[in-house]
Protein backbone atom coordinates (compact mmCIF):
# COMPACT_ATOMS: atom_id res chain seq x y z
CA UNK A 1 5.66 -5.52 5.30
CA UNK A 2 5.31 -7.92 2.76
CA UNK A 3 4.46 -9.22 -1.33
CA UNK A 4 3.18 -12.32 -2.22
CA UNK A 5 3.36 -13.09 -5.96
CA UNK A 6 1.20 -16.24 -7.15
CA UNK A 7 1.10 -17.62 -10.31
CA UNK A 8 -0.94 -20.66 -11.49
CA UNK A 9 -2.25 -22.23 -14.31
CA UNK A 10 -0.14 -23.79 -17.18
CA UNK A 11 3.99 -22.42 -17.20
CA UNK A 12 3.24 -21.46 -13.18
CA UNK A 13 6.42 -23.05 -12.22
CA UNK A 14 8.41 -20.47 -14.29
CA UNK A 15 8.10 -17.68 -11.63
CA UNK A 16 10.88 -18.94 -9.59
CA UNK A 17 13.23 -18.59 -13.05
CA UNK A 18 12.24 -14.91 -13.73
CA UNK A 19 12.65 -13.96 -10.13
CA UNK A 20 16.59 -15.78 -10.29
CA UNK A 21 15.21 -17.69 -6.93
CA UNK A 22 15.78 -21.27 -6.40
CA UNK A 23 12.40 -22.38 -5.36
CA UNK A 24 14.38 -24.88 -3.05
CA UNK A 25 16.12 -22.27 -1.12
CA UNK A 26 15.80 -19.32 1.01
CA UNK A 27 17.13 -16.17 0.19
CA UNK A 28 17.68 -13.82 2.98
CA UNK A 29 19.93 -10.71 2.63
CA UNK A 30 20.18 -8.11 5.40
CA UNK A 31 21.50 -4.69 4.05
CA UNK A 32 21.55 -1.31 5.13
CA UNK A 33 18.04 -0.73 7.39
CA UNK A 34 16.48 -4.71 6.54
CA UNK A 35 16.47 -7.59 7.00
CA UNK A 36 14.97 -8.98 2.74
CA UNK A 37 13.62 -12.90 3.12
CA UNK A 38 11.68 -14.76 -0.02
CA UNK A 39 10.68 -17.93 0.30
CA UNK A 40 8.44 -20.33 -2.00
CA UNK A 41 5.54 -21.87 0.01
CA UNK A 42 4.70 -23.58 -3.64
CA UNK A 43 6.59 -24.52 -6.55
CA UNK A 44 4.73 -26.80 -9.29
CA UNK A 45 4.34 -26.09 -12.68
CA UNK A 46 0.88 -25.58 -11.82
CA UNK A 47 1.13 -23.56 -8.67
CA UNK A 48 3.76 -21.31 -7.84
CA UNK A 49 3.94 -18.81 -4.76
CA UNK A 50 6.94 -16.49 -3.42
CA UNK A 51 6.50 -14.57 -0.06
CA UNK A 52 8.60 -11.34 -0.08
CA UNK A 53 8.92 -10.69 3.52
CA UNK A 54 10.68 -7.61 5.00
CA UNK A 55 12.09 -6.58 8.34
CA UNK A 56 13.52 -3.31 9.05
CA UNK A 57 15.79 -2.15 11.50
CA UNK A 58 13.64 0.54 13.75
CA UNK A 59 16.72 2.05 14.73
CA UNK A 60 18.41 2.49 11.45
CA UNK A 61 15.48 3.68 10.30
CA UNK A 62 15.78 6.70 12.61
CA UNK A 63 19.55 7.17 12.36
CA UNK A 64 20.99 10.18 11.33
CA UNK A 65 17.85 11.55 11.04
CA UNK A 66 17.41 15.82 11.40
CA UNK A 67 15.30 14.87 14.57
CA UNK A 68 17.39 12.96 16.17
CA UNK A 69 16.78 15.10 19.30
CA UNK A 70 12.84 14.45 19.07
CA UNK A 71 11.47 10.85 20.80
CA UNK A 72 8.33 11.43 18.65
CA UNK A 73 10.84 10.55 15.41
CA UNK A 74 10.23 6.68 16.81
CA UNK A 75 6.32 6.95 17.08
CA UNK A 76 5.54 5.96 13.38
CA UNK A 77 4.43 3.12 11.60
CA UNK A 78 7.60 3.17 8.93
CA UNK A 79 8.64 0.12 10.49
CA UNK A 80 5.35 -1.49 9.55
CA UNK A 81 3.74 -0.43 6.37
CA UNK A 82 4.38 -1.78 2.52
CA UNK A 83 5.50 1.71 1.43
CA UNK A 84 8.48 3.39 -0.96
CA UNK A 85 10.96 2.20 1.76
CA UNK A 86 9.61 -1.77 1.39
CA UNK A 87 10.06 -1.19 -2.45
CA UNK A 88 13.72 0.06 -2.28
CA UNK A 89 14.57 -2.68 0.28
CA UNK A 90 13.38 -5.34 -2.40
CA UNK A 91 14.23 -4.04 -5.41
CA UNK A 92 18.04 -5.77 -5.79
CA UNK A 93 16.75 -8.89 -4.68
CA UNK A 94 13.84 -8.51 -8.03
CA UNK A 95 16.18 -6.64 -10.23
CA UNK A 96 16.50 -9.92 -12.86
CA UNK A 97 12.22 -9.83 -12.60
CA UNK A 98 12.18 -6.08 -12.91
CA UNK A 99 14.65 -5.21 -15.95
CA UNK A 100 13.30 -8.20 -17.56
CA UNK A 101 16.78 -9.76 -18.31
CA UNK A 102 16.94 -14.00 -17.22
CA UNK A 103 18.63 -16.54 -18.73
CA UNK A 104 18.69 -16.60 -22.11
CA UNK A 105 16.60 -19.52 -21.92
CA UNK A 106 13.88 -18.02 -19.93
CA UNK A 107 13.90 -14.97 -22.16
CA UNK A 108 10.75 -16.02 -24.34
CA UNK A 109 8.78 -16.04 -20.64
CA UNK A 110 9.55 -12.32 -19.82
CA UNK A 111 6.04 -11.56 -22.34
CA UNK A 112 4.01 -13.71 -21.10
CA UNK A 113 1.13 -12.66 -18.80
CA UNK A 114 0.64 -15.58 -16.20
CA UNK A 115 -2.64 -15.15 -14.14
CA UNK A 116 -1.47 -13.65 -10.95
CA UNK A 117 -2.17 -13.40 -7.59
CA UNK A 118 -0.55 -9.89 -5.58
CA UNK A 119 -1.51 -9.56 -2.13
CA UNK A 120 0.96 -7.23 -0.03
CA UNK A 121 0.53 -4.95 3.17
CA UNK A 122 -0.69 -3.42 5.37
CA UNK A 123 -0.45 0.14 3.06
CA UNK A 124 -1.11 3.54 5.55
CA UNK A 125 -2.87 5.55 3.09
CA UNK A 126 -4.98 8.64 2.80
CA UNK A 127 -6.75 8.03 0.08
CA UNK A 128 -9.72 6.68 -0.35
CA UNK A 129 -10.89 2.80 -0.85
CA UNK A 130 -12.65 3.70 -4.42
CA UNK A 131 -9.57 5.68 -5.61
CA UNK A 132 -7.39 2.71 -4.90
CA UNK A 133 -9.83 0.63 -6.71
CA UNK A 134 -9.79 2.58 -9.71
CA UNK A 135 -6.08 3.08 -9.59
CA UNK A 136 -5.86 -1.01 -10.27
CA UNK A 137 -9.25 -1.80 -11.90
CA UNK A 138 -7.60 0.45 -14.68
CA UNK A 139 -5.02 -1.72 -15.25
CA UNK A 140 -7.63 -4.96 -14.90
CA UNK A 141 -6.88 -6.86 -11.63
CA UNK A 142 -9.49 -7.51 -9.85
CA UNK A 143 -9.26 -5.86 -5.89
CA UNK A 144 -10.25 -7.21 -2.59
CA UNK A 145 -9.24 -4.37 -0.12
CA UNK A 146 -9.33 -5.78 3.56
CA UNK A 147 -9.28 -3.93 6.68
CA UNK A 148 -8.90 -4.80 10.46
CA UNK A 149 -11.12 -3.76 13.54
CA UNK A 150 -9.87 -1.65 15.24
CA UNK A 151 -10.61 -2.60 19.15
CA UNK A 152 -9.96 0.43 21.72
CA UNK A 153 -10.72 0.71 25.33
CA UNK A 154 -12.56 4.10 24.63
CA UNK A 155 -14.52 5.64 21.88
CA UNK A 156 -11.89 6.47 18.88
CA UNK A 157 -13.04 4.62 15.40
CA UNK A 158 -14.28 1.33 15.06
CA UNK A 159 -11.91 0.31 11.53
CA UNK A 160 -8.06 0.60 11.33
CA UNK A 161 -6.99 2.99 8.25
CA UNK A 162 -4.41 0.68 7.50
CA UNK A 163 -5.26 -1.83 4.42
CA UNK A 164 -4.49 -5.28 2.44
CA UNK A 165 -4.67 -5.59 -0.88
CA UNK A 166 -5.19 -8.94 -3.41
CA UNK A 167 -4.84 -8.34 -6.66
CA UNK A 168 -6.39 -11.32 -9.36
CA UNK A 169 -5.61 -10.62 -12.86
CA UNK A 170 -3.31 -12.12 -16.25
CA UNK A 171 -0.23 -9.91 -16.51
CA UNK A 172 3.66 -10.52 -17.24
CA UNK A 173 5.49 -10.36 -13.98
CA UNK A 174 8.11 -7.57 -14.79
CA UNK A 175 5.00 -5.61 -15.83
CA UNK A 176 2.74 -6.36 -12.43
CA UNK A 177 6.43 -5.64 -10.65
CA UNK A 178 6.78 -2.32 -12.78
CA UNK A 179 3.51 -1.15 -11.87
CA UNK A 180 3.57 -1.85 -8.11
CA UNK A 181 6.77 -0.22 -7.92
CA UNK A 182 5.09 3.13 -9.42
CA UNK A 183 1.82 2.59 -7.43
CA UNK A 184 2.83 1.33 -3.83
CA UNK A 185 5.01 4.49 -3.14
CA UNK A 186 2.06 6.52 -4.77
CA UNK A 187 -0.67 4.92 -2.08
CA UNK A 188 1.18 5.58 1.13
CA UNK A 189 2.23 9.22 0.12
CA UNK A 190 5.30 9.46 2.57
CA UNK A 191 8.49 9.44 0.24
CA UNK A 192 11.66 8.62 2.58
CA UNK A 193 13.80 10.25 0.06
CA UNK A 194 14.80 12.91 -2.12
CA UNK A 195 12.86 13.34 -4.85
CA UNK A 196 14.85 14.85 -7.64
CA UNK A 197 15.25 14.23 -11.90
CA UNK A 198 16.04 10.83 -11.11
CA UNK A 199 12.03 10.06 -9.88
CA UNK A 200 11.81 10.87 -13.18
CA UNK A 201 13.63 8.45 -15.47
CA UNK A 202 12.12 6.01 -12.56
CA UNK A 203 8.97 6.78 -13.45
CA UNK A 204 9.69 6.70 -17.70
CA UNK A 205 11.02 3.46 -17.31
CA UNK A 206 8.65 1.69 -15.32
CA UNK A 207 5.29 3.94 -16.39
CA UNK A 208 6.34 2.64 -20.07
CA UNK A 209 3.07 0.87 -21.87
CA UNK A 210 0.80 1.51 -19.11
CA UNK A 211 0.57 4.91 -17.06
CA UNK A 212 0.41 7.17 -20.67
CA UNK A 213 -3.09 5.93 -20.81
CA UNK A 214 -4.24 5.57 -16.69
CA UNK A 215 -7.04 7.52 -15.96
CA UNK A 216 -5.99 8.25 -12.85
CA UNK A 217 -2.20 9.14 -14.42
CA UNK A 218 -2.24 13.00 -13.03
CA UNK A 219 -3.36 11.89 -9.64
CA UNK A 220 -0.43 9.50 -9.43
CA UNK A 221 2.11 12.06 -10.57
CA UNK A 222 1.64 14.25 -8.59
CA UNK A 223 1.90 11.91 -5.43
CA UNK A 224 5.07 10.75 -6.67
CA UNK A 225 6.76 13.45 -7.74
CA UNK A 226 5.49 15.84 -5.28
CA UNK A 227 6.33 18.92 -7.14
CA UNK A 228 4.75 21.21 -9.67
CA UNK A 229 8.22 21.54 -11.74
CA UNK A 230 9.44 18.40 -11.81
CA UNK A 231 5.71 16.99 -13.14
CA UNK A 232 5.85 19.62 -15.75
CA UNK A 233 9.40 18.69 -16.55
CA UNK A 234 7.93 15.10 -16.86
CA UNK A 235 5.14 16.02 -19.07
CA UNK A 236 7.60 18.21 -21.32
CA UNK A 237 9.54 15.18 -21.91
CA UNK A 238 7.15 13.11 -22.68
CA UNK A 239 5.63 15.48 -25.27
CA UNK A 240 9.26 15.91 -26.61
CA UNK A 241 9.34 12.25 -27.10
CA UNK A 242 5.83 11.83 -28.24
CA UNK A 243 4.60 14.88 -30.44
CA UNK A 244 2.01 13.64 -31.81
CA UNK A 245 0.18 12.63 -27.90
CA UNK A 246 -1.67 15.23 -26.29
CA UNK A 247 -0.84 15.26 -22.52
CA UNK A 248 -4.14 13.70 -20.49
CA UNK A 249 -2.61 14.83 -17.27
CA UNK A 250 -5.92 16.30 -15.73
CA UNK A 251 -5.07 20.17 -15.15
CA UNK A 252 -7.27 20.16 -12.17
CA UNK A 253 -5.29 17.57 -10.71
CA UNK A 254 -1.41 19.12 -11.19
CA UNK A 255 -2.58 22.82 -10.85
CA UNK A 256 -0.79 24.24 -7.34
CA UNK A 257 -3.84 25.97 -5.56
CA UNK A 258 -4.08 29.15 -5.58
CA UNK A 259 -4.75 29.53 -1.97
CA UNK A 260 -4.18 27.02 0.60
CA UNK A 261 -7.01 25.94 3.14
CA UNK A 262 -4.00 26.33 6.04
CA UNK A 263 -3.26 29.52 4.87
CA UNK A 264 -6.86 30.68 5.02
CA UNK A 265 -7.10 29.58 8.62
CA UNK A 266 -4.56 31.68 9.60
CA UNK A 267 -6.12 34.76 7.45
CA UNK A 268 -9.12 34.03 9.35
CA UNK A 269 -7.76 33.20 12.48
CA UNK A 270 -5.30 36.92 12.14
CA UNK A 271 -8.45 38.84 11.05
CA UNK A 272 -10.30 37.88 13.79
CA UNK A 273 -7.75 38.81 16.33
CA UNK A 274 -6.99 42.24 14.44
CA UNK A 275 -11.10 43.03 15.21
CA UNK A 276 -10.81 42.23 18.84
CA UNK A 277 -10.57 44.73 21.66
CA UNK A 278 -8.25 43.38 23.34
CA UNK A 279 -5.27 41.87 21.35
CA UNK A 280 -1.65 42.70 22.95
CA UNK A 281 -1.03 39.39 24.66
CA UNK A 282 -1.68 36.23 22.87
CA UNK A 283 -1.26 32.10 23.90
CA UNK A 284 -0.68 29.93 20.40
CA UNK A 285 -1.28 26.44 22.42
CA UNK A 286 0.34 23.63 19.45
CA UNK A 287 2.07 25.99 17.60
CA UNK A 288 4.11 23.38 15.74
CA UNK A 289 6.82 25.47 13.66
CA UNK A 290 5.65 28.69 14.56
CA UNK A 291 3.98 29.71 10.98
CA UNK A 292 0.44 31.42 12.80
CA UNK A 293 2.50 32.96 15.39
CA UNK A 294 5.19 34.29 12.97
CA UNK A 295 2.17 35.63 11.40
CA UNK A 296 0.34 37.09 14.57
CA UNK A 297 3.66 38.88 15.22
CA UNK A 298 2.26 41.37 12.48
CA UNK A 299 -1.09 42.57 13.65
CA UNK A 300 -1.31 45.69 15.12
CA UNK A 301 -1.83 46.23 19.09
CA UNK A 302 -0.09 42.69 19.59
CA UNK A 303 2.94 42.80 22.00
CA UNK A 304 3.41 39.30 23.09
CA UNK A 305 2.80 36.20 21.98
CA UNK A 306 3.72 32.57 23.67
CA UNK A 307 3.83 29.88 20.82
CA UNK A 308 3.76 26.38 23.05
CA UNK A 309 4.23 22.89 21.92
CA UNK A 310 5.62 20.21 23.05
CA UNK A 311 7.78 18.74 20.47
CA UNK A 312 10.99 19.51 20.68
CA UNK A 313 11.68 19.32 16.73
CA UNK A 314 8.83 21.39 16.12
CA UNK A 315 10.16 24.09 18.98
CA UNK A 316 13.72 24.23 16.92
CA UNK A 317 12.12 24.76 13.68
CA UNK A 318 10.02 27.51 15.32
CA UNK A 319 12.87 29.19 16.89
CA UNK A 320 14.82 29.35 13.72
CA UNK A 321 11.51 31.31 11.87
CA UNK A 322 11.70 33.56 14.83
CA UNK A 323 15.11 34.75 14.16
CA UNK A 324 14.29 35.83 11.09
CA UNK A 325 11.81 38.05 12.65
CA UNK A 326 14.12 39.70 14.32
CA UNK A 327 15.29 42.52 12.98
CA UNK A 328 11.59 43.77 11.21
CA UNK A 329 10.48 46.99 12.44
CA UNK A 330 6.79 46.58 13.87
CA UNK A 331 6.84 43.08 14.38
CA UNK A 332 6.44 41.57 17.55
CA UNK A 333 8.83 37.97 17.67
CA UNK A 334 7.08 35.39 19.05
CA UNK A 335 8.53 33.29 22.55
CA UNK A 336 8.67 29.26 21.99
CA UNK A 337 7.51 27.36 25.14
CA UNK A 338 7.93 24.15 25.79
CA UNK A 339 4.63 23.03 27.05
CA UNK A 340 1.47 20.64 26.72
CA UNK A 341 -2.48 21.26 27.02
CA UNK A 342 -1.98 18.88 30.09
CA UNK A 343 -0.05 20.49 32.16
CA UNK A 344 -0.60 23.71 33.60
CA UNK A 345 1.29 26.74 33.35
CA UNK A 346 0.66 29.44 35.63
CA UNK A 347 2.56 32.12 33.55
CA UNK A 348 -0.16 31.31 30.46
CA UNK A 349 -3.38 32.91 32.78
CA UNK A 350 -5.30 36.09 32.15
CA UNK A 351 -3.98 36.76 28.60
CA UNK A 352 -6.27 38.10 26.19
CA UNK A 353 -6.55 35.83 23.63
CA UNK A 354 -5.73 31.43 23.35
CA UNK A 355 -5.67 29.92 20.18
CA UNK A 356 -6.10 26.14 19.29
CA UNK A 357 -6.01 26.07 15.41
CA UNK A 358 -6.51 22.50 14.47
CA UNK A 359 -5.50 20.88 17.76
CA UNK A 360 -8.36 19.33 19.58
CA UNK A 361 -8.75 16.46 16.83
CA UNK A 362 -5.45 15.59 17.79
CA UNK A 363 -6.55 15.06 21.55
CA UNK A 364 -8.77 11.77 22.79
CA UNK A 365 -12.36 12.85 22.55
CA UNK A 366 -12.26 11.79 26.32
CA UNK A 367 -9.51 13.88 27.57
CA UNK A 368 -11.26 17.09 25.88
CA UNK A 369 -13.87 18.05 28.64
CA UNK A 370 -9.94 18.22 31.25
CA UNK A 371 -8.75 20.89 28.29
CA UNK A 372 -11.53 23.20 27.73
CA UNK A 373 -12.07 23.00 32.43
CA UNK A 374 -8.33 24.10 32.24
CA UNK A 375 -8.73 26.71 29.39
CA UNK A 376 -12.06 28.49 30.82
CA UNK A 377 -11.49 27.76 34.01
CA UNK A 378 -7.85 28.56 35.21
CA UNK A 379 -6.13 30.21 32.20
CA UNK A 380 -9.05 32.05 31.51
CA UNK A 381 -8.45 34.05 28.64
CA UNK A 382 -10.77 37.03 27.31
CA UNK A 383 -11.56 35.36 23.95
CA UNK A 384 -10.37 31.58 22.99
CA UNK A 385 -10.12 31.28 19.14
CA UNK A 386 -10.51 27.06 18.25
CA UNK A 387 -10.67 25.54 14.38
CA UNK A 388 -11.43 22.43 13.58
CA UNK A 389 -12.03 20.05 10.56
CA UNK A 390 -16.01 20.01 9.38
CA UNK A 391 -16.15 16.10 8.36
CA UNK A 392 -19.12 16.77 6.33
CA UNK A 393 -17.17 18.35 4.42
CA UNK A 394 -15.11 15.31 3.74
CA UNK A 395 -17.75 14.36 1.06
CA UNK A 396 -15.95 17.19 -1.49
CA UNK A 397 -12.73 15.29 -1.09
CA UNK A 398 -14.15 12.01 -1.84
CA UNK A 399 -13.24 10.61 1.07
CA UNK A 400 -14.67 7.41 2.69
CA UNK A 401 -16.85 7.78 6.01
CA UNK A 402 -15.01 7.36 8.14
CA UNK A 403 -11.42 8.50 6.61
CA UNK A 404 -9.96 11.20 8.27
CA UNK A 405 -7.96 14.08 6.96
CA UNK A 406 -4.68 13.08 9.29
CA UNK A 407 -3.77 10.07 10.62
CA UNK A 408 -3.57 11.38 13.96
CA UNK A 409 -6.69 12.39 13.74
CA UNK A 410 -8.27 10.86 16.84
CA UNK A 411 -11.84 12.68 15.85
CA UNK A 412 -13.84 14.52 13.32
CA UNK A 413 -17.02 16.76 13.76
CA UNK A 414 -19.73 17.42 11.97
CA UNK A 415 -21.89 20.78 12.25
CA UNK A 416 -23.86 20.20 14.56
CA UNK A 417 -22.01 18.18 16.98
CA UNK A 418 -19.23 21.13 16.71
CA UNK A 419 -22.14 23.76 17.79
CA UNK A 420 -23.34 21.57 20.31
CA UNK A 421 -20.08 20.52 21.93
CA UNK A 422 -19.31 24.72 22.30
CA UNK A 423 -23.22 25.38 23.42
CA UNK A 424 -22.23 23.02 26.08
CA UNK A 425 -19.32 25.08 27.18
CA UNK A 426 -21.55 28.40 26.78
CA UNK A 427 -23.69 27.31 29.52
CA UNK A 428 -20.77 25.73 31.84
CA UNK A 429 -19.29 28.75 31.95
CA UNK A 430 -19.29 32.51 31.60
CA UNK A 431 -18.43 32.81 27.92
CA UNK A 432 -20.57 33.50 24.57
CA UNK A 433 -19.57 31.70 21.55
CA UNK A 434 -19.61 32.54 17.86
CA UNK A 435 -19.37 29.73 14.90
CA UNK A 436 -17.53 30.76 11.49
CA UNK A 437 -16.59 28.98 8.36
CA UNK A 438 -13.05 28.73 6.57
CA UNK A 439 -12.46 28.09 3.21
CA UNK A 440 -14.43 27.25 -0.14
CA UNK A 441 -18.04 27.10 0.99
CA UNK A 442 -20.06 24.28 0.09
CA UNK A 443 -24.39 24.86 -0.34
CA UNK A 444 -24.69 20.92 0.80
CA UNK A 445 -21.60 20.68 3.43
CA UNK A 446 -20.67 23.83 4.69
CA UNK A 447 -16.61 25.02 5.14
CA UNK A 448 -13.98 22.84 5.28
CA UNK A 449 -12.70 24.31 8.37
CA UNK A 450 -15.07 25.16 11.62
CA UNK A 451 -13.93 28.19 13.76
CA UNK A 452 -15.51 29.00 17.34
CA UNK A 453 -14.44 31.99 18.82
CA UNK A 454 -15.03 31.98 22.61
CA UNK A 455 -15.68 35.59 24.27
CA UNK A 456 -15.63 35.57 28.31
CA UNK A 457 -18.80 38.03 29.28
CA UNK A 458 -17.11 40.57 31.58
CA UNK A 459 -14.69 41.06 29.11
CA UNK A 460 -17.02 42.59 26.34
């Protein structure tokens, strides 16, 4: 993870004195999780460049972490990406640049806009490559956004999600500091913290002069401060402070919705089972924390369920929402399983219903034709239930073409290659198969979510 900070033109070689870094010198400070280097690979009064380059510890990163009992906590790219972590790491070592407080000397410098060069990187982030455009164009850099091939040995996606950004434009450096500060955290979406009142004052104090009046200022709210009170607190605030400004904050944008697309699934996914025959044993195959099986556990005629997945973190956070099921009348609690699509568990055949909600875009396109032999051949269930993203319908979010909605997404479907890919299994094997929509409909994309529900033929 890294920042590079270029200045050139006349007064270039005054960088070095509002960053407090002898040009001559290398500073390198390890505290905490990193290792924080910055060296000048240019220093004329023409030319001036400082490399920010940071190395974290992998294992601090992890330590004393709630999953400490999960291997998956190492599988991440934290170690990697230009995110809120890489800003925290840096921040003493730009604190002088930041706060805007040199030598007395240097004082008069701390106004004036240099033309600058930003390039830092690589940023893991879901949104979009126009968003992030307009997110900087709105300030007036100039972008170049540059992406790597991705090179597999099978069929996956042919670009890497990951991107580098260069920023061109004629700003003061504790501004262009203040503003990636706000922005970089807001890109990769993944606070490592807790966000509480002091995001806040964060925000006020380094949004000051330039996120009142961004375009894209509700957007970047709420992917900082995450929640709906604390953006309303900020808004109050700044209405307190301001009377006379009218909030721009796009209500669209902050509103909580009213109805989440997960929780539809598992509406859809519940109503369907509570209109099937047969219903009293059910398999939940990547149940993750147990929220659709917790919710199965209320539909009538149901008397067991298995909720299996293989992470270990996700398993304790499962069985903890189970024990709160306990001592319901009616409801049926749910039995965590250790367990993977990929091996086979003889105890999981001949139950009535199997349910894969949003899992098979997690598996290799490859490996899917081993899953679906095991499911309909050797567990054989009466009716498999399976959702899945619709990527056309990708188009509503804005997204790029070939963005997905997770980053372990390994796939995305359209319509018709989700209806043929189940035809294919209709005529493989002795089931029927019936295509359904979830969520908001669109007349030009379809539903968000796609939902097959398998029926084997002897048992209708």
């Amino acid at each position: 993870m890294h920042l590079i900070i270029k200045a050139t033109g006349s007064g270039a070689g005054m960088l070095s004195h509002l960053l407090a870094k002898n040009p001559h010198n290398l500073y390198d400070r390890s505290d905490k999780e990193a290792r924080v280097r910055i060296v000048f690979t240019a220093a004329s009064d023409e030319e001036t460049e400082a490399v920010i380059y940071v190395t974290p510890d992998p294992i601090a990163l992890v330590k004393g972490s709630a999953a400490h009992n999960d291997i998956t906590q190492y599988i991440n790219d934290r170690e990697f990406v230009t995110s809120s972590r890489f800003c925290s790491y840096i921040r003493p070592a730009l604190g002088t640049a930041l706060n805007g407080k040199p030598k007395e000397a240097i004082l008069p410098w701390v106004d004036h806009k240099f033309q600058l060069e930003l390039s830092f990187g690589p940023v893991a982030s879901n949104l979009p490559d126009h968003t992030i455009e307009e997110l900087f164009q709105a300030l007036g850099y100039e972008l170049e956004l540059e992406r790597g091939d991705a090179v597999y040995s099978f069929v996956l996606k042919s670009r890497s999600s990951a991107r580098y950004i260069r920023l061109r434009g004629k700003q003061t450096l504790q501004m262009a500091l203040r503003q990636l500060f706000i922005l970089i955290p807001a890109l990769d979406d993944d606070k490592h913290y807790f966000i509480s009142d002091d995001e806040i004052e964060k925000i006020k104090r380094y949004g000051e002069g330039w996120l009142d009046s961004h375009p894209l200022r509700g957007l970047i709210l709420k992917r900082s401060l995450r929640f709906a009170n604390l953006i309303k607190q900020f808004d109050a605030e700044e209405s307190a402070n301001s009377p006379e400004e009218v909030a721009i904050t796009p209500a669209e944008v902050l509103a909580e919705p009213r109805v989440r697309l997960n929780d539809l699934r598992y509406a859809a996914i519940a109503e369907t089972v509570e209109g099937l025959a047969f219903r009293s044993s059910i398999v939940d195959f990547g149940s993750g924390e147990g929220k659709l099986s917790a919710r199965l556990g209320s539909v009538p005629g149901v008397k067991q369920i298995w909720a299996v997945e293989p992470s270990a973190n996700s398993q304790l956070r499962a069985m903890d929402r189970f024990s709160k099921l306990q001592d319901r009348v009616g409801v049926i609690v749910p039995t965590p399983v250790t367990g993977s699509l990929f091996y086979f568990d003889e105890s999981l055949r001949n139950k009535d219903i199997m349910i894969l909600c949003e899992v098979i875009e997690h598996i290799d396109e490859y490996r899917l034709a081993r899953v679906m032999e095991t499911i309909l051949a050797e567990y054989c269930p009466k009716v498999l239930i399976l959702t899945t993203p619709n990527k056309e319908y990708n188009e509503v979010y804005e997204m790029d073409s070939e963005e997905m909605r997770h980053s372990d997404h390994r796939f995305e479907w359209g319509r018709a290659e989700f209806s043929e890919w189940c035809m294919r299994w209709t005529s493989s094997f002795d089931y029927s198969v019936d295509i359904k929509g979830i969520g908001e409909i669109s007349d030009t994309f379809g539903y968000p979510t796609q939902m097959a529900i398998f029926s084997r033929e002897d048992a209708l």
